[in-house]
N, C-alpha and C. Protein backbone atom coordinates (compact mmCIF):
# COMPACT_ATOMS: atom_id res chain seq x y z
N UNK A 1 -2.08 -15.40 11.46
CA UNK A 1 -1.68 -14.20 10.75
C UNK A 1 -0.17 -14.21 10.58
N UNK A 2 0.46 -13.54 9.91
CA UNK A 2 1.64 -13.76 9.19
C UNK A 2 2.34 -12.87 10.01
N UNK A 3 3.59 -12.96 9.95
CA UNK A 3 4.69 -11.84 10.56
C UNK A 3 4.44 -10.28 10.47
N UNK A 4 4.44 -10.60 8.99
CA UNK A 4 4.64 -9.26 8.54
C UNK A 4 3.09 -8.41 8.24
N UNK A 5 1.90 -9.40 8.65
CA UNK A 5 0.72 -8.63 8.93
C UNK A 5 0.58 -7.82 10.25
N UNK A 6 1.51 -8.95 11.16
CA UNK A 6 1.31 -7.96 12.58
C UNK A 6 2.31 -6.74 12.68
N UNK A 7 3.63 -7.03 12.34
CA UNK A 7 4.55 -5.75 12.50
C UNK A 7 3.58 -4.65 11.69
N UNK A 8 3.08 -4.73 10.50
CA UNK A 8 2.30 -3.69 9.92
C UNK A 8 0.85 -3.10 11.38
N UNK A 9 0.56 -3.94 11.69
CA UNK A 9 -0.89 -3.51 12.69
C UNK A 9 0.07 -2.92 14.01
N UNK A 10 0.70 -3.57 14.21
CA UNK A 10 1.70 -2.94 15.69
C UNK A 10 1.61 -1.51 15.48
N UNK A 11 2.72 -1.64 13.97
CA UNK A 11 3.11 0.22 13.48
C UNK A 11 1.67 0.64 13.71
N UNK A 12 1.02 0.86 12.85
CA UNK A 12 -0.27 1.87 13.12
C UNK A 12 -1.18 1.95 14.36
N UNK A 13 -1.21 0.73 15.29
CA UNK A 13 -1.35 1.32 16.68
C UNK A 13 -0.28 2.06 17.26
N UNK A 14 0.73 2.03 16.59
CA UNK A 14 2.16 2.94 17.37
C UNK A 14 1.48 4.25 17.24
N UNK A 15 1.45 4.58 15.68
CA UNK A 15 1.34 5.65 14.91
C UNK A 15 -0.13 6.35 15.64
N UNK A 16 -1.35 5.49 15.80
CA UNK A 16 -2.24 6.33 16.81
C UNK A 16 -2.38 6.18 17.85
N UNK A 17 -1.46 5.60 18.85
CA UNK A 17 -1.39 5.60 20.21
C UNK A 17 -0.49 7.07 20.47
N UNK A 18 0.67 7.29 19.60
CA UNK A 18 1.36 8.66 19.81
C UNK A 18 0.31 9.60 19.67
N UNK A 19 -0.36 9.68 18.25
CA UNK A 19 -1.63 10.63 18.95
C UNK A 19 -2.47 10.40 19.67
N UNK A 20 -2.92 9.49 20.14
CA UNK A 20 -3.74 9.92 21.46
C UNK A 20 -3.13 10.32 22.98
N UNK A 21 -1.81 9.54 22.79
CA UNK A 21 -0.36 10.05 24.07
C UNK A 21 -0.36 11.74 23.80
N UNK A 22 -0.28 12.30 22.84
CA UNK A 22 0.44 13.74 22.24
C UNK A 22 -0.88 14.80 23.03
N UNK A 23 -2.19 13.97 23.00
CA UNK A 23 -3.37 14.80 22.85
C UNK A 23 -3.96 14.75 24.28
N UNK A 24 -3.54 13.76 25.36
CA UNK A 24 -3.89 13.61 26.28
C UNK A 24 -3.21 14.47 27.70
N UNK A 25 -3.85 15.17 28.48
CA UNK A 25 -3.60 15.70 29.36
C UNK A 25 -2.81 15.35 30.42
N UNK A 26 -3.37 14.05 30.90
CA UNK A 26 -2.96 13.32 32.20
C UNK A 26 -1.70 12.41 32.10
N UNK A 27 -1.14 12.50 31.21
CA UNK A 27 -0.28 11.32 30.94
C UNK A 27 0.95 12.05 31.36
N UNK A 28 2.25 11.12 31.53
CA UNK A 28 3.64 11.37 31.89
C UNK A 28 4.09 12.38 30.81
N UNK A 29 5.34 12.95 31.27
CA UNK A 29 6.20 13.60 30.29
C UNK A 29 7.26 12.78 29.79
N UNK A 30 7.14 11.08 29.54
CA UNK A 30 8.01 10.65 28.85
C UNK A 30 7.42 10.21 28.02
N UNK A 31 5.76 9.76 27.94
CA UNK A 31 5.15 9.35 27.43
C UNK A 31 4.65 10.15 26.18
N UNK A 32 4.71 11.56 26.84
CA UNK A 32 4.06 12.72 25.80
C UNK A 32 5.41 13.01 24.63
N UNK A 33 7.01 13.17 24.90
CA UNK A 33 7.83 13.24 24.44
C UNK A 33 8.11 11.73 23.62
N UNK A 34 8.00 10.45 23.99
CA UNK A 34 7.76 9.17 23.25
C UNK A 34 7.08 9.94 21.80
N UNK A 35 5.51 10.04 22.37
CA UNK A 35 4.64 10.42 21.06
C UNK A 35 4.65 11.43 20.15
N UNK A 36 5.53 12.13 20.61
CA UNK A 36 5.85 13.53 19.67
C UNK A 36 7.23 12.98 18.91
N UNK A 37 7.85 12.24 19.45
CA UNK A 37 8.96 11.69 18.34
C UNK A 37 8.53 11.05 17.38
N UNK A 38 7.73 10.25 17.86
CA UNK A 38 7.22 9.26 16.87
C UNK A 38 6.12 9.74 15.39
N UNK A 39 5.36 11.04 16.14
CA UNK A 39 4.96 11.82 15.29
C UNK A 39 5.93 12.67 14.35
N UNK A 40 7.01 13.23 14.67
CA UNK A 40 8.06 14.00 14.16
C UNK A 40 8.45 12.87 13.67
N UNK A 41 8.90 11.87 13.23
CA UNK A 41 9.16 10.70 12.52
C UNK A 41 8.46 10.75 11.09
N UNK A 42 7.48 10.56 11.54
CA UNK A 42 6.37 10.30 10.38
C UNK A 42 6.01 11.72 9.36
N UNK A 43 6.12 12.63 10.23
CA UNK A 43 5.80 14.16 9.40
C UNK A 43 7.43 14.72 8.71
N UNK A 44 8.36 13.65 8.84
CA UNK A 44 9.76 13.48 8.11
C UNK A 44 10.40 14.83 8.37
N UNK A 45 10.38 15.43 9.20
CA UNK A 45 10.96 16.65 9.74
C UNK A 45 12.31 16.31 9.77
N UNK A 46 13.15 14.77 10.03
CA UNK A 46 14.23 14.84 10.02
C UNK A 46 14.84 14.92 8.87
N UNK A 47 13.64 14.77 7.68
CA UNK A 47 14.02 15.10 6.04
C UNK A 47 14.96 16.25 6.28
N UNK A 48 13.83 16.62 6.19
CA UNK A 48 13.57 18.02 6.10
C UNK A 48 14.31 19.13 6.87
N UNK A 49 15.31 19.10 7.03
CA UNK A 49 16.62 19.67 8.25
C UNK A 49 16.46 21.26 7.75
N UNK A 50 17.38 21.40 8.58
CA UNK A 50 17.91 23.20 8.00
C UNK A 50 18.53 23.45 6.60
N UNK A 51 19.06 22.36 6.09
CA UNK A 51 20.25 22.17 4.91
C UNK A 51 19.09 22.75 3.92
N UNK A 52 17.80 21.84 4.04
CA UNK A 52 16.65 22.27 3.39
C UNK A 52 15.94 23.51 2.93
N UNK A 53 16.12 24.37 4.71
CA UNK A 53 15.69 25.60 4.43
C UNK A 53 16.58 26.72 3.70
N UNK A 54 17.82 26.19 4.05
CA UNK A 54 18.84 27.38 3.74
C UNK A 54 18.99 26.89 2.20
N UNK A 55 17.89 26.18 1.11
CA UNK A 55 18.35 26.01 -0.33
C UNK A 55 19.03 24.41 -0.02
N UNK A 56 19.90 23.81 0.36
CA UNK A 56 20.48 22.35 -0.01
C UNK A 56 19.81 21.39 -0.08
N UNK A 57 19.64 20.97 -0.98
CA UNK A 57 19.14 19.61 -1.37
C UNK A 57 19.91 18.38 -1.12
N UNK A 58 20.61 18.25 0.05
CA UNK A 58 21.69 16.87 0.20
C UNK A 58 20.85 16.28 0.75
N UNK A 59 19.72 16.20 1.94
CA UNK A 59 19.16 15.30 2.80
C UNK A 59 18.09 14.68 2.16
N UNK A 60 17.37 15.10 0.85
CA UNK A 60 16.51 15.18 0.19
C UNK A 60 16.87 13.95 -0.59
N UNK A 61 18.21 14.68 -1.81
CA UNK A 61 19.28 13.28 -2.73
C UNK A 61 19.54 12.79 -1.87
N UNK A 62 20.00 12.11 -0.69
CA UNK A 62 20.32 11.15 0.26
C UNK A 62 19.39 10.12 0.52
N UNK A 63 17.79 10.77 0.84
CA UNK A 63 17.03 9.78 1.16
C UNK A 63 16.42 8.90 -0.31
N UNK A 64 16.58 9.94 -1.28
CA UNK A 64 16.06 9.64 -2.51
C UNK A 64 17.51 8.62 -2.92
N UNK A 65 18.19 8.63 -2.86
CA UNK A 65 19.05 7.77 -3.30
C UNK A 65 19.17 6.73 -2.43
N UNK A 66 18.61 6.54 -1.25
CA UNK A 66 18.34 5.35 -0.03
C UNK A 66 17.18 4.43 -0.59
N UNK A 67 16.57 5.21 -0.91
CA UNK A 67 15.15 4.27 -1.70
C UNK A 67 15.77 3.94 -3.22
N UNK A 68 16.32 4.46 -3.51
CA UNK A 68 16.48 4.19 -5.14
C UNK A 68 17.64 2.65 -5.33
N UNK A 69 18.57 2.93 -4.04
CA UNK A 69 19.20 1.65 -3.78
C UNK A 69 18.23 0.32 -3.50
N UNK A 70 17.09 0.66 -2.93
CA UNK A 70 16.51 -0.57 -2.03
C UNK A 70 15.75 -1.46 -3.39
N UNK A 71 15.64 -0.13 -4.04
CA UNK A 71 14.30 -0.47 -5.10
C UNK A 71 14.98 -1.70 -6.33
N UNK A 72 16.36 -0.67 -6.72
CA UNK A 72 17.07 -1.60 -7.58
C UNK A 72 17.97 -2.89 -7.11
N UNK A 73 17.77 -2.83 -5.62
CA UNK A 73 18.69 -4.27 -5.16
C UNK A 73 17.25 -5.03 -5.11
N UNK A 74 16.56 -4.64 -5.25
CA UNK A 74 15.12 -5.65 -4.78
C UNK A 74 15.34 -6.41 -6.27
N UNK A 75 15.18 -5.25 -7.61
CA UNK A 75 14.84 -5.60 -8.34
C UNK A 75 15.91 -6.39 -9.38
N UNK A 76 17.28 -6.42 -9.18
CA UNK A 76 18.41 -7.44 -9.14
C UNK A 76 18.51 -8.53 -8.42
N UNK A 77 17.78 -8.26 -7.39
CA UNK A 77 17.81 -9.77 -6.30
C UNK A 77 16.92 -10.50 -6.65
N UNK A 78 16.04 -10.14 -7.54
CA UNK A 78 14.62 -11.25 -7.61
C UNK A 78 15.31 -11.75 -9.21
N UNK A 79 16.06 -10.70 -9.88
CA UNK A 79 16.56 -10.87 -11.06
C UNK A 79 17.76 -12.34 -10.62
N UNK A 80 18.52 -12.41 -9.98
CA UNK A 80 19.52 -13.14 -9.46
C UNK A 80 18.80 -14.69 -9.05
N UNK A 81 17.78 -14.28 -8.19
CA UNK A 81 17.01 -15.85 -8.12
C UNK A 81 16.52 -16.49 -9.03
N UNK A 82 15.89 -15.61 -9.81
CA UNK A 82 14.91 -16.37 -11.26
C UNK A 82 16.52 -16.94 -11.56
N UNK A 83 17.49 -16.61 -11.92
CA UNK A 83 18.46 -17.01 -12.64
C UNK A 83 19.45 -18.37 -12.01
N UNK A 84 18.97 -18.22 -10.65
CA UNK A 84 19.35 -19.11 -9.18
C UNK A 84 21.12 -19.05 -9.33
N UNK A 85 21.49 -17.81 -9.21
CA UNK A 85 22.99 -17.58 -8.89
C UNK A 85 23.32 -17.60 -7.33
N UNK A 86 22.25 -17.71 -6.78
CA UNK A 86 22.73 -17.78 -5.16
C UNK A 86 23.54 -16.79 -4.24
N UNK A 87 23.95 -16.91 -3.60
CA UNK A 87 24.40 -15.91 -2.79
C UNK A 87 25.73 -14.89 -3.82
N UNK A 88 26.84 -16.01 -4.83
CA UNK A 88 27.28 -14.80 -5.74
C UNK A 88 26.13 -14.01 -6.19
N UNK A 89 25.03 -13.93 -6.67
CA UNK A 89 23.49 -13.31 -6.67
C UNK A 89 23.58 -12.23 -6.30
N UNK A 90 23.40 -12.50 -4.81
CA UNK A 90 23.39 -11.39 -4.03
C UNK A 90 24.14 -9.94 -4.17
N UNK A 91 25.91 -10.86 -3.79
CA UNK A 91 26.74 -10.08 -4.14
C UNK A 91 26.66 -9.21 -4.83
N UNK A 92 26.48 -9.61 -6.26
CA UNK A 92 25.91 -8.93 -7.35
C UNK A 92 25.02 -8.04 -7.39
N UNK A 93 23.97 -8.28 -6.69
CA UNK A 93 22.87 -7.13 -6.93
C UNK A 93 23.48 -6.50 -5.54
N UNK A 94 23.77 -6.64 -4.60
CA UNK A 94 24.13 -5.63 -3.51
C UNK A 94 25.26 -4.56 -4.34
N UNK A 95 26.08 -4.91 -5.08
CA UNK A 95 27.12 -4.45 -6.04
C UNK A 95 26.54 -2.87 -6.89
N UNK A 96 25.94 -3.81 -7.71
CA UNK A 96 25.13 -3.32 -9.04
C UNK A 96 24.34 -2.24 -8.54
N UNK A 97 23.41 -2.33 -7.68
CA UNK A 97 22.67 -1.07 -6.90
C UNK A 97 23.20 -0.46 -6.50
N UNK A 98 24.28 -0.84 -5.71
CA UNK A 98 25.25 0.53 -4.64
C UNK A 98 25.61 1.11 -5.97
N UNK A 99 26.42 1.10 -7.27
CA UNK A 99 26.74 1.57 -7.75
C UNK A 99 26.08 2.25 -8.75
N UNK A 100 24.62 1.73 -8.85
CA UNK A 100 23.60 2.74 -9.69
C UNK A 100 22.88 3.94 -8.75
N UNK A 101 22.86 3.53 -7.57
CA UNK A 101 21.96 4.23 -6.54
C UNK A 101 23.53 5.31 -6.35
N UNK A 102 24.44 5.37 -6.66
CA UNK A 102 25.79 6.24 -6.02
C UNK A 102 26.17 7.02 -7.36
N UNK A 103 26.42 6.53 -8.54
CA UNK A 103 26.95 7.54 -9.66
C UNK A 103 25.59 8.39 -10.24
N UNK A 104 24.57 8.09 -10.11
CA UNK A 104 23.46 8.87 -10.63
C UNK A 104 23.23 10.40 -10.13
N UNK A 105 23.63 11.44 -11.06
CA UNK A 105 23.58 12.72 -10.85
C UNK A 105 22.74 13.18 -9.63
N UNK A 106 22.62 14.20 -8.66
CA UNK A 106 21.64 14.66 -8.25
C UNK A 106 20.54 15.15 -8.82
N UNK A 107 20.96 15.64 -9.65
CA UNK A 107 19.82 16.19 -10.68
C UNK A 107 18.60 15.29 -11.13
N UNK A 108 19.64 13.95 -11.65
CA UNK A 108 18.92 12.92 -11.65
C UNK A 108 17.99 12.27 -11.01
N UNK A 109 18.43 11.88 -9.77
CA UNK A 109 17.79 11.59 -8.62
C UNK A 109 16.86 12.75 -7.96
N UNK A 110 16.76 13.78 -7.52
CA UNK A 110 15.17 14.72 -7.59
C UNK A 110 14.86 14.51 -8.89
N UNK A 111 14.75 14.48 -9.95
CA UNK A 111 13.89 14.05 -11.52
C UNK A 111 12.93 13.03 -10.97
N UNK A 112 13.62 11.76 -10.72
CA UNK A 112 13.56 10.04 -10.54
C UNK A 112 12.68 10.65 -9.14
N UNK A 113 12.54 11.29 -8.33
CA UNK A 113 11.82 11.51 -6.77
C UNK A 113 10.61 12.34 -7.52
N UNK A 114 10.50 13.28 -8.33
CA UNK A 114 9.69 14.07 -9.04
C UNK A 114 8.67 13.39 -9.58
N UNK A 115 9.17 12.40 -10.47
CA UNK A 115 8.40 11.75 -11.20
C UNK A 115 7.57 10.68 -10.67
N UNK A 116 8.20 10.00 -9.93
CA UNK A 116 7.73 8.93 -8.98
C UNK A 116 6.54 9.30 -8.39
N UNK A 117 6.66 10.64 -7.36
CA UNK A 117 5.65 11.19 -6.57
C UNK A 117 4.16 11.72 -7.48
N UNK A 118 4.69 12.30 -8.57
CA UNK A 118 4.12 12.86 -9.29
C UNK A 118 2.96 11.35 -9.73
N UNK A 119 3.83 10.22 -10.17
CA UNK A 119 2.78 9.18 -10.66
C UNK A 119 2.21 8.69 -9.72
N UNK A 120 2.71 8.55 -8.41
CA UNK A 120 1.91 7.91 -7.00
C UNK A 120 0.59 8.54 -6.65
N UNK A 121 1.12 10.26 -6.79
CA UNK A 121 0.09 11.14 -6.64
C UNK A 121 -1.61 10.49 -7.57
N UNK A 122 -0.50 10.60 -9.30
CA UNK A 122 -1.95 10.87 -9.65
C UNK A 122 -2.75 9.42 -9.68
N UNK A 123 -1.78 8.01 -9.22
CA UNK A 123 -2.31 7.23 -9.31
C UNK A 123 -3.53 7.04 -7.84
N UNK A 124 -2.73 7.46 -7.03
CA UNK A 124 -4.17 7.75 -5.54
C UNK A 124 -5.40 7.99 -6.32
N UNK A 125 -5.06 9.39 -6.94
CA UNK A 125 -6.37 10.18 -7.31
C UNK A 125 -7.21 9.42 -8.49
N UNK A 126 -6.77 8.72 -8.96
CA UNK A 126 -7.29 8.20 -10.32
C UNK A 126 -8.53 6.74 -9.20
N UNK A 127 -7.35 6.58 -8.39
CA UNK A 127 -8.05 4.95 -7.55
C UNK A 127 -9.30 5.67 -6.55
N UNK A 128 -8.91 6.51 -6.09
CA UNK A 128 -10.47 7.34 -5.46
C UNK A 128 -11.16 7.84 -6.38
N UNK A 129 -11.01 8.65 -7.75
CA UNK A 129 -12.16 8.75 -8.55
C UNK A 129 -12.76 7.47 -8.90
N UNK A 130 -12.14 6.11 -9.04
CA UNK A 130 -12.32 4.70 -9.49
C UNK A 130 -13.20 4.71 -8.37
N UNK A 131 -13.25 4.58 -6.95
CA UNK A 131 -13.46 3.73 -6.25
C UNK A 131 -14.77 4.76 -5.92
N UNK A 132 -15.49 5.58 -6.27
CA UNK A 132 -16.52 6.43 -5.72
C UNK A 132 -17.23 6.25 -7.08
N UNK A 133 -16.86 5.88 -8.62
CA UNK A 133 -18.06 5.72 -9.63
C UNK A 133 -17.90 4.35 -9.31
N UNK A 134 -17.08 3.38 -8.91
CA UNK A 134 -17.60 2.11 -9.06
C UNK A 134 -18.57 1.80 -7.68
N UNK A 135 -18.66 2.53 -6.51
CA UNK A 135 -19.64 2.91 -5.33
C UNK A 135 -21.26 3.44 -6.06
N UNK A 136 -20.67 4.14 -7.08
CA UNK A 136 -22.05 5.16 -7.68
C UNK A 136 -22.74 3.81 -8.54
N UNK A 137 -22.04 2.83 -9.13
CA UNK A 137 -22.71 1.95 -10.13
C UNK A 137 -23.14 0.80 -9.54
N UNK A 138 -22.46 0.15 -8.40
CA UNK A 138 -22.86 -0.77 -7.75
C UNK A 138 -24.13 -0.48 -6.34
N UNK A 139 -24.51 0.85 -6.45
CA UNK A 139 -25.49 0.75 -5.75
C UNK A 139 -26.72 0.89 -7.05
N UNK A 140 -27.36 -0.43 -5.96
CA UNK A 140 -28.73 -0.25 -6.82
C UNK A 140 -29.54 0.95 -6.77
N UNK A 141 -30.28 0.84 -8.20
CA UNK A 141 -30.89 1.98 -9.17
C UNK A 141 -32.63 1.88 -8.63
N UNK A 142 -32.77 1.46 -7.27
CA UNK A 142 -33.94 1.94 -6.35
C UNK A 142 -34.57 3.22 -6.51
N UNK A 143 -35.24 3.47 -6.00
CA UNK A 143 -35.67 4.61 -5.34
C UNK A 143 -35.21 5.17 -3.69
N UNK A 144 -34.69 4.25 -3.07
CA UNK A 144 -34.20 4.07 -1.81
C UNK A 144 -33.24 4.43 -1.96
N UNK A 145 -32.12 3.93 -2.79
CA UNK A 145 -30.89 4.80 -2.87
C UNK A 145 -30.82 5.77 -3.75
N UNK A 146 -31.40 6.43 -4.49
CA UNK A 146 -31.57 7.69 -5.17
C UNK A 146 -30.70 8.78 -4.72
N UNK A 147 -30.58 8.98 -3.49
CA UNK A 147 -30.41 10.31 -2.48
C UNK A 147 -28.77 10.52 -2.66
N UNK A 148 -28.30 8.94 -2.22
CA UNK A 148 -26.75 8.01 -2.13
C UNK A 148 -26.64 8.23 -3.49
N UNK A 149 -26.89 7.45 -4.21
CA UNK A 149 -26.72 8.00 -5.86
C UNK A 149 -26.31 9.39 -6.21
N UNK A 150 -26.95 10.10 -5.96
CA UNK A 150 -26.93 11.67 -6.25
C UNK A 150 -26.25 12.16 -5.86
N UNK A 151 -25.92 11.73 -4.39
CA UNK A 151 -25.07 12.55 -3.27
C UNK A 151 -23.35 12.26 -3.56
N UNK A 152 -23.34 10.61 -4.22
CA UNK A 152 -21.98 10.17 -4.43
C UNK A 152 -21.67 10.80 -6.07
N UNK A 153 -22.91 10.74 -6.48
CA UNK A 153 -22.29 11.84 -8.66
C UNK A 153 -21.81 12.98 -7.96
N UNK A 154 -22.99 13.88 -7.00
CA UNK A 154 -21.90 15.55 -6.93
C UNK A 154 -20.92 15.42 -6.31
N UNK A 155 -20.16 14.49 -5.46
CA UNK A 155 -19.09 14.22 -4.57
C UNK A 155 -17.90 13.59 -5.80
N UNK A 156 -18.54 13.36 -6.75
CA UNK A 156 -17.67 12.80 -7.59
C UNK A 156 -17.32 13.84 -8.47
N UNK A 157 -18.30 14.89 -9.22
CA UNK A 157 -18.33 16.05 -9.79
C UNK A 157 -17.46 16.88 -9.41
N UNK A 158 -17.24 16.89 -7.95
CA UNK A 158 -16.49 18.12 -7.40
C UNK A 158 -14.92 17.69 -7.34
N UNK A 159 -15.03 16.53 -7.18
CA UNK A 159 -12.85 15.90 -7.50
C UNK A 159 -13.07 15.75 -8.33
N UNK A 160 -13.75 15.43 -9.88
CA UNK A 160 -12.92 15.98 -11.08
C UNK A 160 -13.01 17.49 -11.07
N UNK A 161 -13.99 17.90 -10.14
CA UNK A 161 -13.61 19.48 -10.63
C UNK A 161 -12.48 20.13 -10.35
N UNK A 162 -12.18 19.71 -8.79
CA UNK A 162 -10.92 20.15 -8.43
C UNK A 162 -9.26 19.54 -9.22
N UNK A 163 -9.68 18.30 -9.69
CA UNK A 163 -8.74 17.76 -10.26
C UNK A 163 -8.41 18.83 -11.69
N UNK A 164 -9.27 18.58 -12.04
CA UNK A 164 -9.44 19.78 -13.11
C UNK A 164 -8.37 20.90 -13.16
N UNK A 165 -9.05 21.91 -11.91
CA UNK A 165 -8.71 22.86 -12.17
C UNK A 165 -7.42 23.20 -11.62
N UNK A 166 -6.79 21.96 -10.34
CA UNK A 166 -5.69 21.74 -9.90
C UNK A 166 -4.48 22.30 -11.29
N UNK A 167 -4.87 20.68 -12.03
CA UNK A 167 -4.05 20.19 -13.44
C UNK A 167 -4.03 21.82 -13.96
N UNK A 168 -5.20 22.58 -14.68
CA UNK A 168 -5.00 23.64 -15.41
C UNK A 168 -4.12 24.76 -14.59
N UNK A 169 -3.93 25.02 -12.82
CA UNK A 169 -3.34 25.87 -12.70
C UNK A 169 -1.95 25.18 -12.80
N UNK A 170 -1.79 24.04 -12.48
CA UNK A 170 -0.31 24.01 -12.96
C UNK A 170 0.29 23.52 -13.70
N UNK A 171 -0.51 23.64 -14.70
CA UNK A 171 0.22 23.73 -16.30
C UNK A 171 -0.25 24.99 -17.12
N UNK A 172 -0.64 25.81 -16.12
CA UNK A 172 0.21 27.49 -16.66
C UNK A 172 1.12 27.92 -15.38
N UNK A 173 1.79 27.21 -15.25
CA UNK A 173 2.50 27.36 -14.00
C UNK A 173 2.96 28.61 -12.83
N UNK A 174 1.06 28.10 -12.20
CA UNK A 174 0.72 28.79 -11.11
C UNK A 174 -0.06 29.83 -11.17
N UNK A 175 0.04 30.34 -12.73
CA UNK A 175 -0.53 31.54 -13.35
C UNK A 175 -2.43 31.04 -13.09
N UNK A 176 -3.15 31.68 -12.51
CA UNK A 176 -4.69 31.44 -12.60
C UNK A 176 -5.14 32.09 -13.60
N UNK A 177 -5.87 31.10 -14.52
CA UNK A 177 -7.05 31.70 -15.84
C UNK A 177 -7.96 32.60 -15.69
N UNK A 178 -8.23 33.30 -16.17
CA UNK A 178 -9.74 34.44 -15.92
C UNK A 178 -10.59 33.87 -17.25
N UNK A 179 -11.71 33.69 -17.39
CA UNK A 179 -12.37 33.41 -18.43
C UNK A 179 -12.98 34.42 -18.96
N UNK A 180 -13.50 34.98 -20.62
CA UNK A 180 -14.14 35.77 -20.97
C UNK A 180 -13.53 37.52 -20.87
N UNK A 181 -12.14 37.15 -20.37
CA UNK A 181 -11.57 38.61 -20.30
C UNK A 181 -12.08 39.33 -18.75
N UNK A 182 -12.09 38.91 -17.61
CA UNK A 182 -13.08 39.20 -16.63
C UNK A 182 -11.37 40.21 -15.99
């Protein structure tokens, strides 16, 4: 297995060993404080500061502009190799990003975090409606699975329904429809 298959499996036994540390009775109090950091990590609370509550958006543009650096030095650095400039390469895209990821408005950057999330979002939802009709078509058309059939269409019925009606409340933004004048 590869490096970077195990650091990935490590993390997520990290990630549910803190909850089962967080949830367990008998265990130490360094152990229980370990797993509650590690949980407060992940639920991004350190985003999410006071600056946040009191209205400021700096910790927010900060992290969004931390990713927006990584994304465009990735995508200059692979640009730099195809071209095989070598370590001036680098330079370059370490350059070029700091300075796109740094003059870009705030405004800009929550837009660029908006939009992003917004397409991640609906791309999840699009790959679980995918992945429950292509479940509904690849089970055979038995009589044995009939039940599974049926059970996976109304399970499927009900996330476009909710998808549905998600989309319609917020694109009257927030406002809920009454039908028929009710």
């Amino acid at each position: 297995m590869k490096k970077s298959g195990l650091i990935l499996i490590s993390l997520l036994f990290v990630v549910l060993l803190s909850v089962v540390v967080v949830a367990e009775e008998g265990l130490t109090d360094t152990l229980k404080v370990a797993g509650l950091a590690v949980l407060n990590f992940f639920k991004f609370e350190w985003l999410f500061g006071f600056e946040w509550l009191n209205g400021s958006e700096a910790s927010l543009v900060a992290f969004v502009r931390i990713l927006l650096f990584l994304a465009v030095f990735a995508l200059f650095y692979l640009g730099t190799q195809a071209l095989k400039l070598g370590r001036a390469g680098t330079v370059v895209a370490l350059l070029m990003s700091f300075i796109a990821a740094l003059f870009i408005p705030p405004e800009i950057v929550l837009l660029i975090g908006v939009v992003y999330s917004s397409v991640a979002a609906w791309g999840l939802i699009i790959a679980m409606l995918a992945l429950v009709a292509g479940v509904v078509y690849w089970i055979p058309a038995d009589a044995e699975y009939a039940w599974l059939r049926i059970g996976l269409l109304v399970v499927l019925f009900f996330l476009l329904r909710s998808v549905y009606m998600y989309t319609r409340f917020v694109s009257t933004g927030g406002v809920t429809l009454v039908r028929g004048g009710q």
